[in-house]
Protein backbone atom coordinates (compact mmCIF):
# COMPACT_ATOMS: atom_id res chain seq x y z
CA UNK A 1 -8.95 -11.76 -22.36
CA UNK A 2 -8.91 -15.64 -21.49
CA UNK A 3 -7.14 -17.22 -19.27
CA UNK A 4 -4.83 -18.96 -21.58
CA UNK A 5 -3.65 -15.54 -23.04
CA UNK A 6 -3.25 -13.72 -19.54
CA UNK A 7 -0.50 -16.47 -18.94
CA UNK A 8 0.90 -16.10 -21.57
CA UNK A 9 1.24 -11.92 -21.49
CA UNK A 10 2.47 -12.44 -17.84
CA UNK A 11 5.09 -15.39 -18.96
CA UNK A 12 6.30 -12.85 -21.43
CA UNK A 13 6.58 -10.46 -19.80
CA UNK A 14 8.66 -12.21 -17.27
CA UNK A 15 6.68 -11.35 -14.04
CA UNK A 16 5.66 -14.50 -11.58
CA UNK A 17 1.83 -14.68 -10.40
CA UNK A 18 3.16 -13.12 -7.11
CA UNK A 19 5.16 -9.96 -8.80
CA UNK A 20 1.92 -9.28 -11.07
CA UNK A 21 -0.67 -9.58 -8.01
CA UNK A 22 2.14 -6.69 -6.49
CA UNK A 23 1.58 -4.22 -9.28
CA UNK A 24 -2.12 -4.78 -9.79
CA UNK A 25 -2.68 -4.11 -6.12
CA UNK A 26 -4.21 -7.93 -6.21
CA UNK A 27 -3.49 -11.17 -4.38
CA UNK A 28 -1.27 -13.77 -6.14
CA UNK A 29 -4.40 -15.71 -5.41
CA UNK A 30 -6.86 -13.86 -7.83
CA UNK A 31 -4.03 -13.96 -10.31
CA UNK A 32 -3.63 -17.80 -9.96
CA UNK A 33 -7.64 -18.21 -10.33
CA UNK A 34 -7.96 -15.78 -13.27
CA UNK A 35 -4.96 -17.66 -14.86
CA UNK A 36 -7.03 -21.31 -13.87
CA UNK A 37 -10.33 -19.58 -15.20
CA UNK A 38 -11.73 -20.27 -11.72
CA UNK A 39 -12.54 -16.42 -11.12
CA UNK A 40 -13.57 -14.34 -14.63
CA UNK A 41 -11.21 -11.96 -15.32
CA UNK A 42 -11.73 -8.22 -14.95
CA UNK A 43 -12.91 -6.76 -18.41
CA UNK A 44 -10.54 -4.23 -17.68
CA UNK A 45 -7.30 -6.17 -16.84
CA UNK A 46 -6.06 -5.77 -20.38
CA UNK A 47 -6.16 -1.88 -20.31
CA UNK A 48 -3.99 -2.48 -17.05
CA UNK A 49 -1.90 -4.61 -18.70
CA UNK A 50 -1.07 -1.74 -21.65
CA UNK A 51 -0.48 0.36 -19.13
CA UNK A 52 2.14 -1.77 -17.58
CA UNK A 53 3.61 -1.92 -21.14
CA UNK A 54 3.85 1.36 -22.29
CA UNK A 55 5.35 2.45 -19.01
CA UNK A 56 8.06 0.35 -18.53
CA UNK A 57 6.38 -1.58 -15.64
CA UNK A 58 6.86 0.22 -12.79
CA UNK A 59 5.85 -1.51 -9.25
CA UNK A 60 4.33 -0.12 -5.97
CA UNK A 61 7.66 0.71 -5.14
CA UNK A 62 8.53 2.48 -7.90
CA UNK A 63 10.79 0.77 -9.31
CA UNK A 64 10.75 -0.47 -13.22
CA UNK A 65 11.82 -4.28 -13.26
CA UNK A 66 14.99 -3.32 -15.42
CA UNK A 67 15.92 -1.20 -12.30
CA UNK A 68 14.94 -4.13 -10.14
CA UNK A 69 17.30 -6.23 -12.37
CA UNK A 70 20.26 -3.74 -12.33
CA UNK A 71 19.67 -3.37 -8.23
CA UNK A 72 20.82 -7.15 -7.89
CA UNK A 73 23.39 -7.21 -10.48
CA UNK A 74 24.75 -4.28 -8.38
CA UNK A 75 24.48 -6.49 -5.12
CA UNK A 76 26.52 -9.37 -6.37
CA UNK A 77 28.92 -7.37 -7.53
CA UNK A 78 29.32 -5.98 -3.96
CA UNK A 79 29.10 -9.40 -2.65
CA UNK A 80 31.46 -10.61 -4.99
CA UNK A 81 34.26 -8.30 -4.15
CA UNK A 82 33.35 -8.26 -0.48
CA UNK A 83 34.38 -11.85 -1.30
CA UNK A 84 37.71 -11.07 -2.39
CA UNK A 85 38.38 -8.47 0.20
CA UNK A 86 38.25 -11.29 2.65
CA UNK A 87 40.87 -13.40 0.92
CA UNK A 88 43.26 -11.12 1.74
């Protein structure tokens, strides 16, 4: 895997340096310089990287990033009518 296509599988995937580094157990850091080609990149990254595919993602905290998304859409809503509740 080169540099140039671990960007891209992370920028398609939609994770940040920072939320990748998370779920590899890595520092954003090593991410960055793997992404730079500074540091080589694991030979085994990519068979992480399936792995991440296949099941759905899932952090260190368990939680899939659809789940992640549904968690905030569920916040606003609750800030949203807390909003409203205020009005009147």
């Amino acid at each position: 895997m080169t540099p140039a296509e671990l960007t891209a599988w992370r920028e398609k995937a939609g994770y940040s340096q920072i939320e990748l580094a998370e779920i590899l157990g890595v520092t954003n850091v090593s991410v960055s310089r793997w992404e730079h080609g500074t540091r080589e990149i694991p030979s085994f990254l990519h068979l992480a990287l399936e792995c991440l595919e296949k099941k759905g993602g899932k952090t260190k905290k368990g939680n899939t990033k659809k789940e992640k998304e549904k968690e905030k859409e569920k916040e606003k809503e609750i800030n949203h009518e807390g909003k409203h509740s205020e009005k009147r």
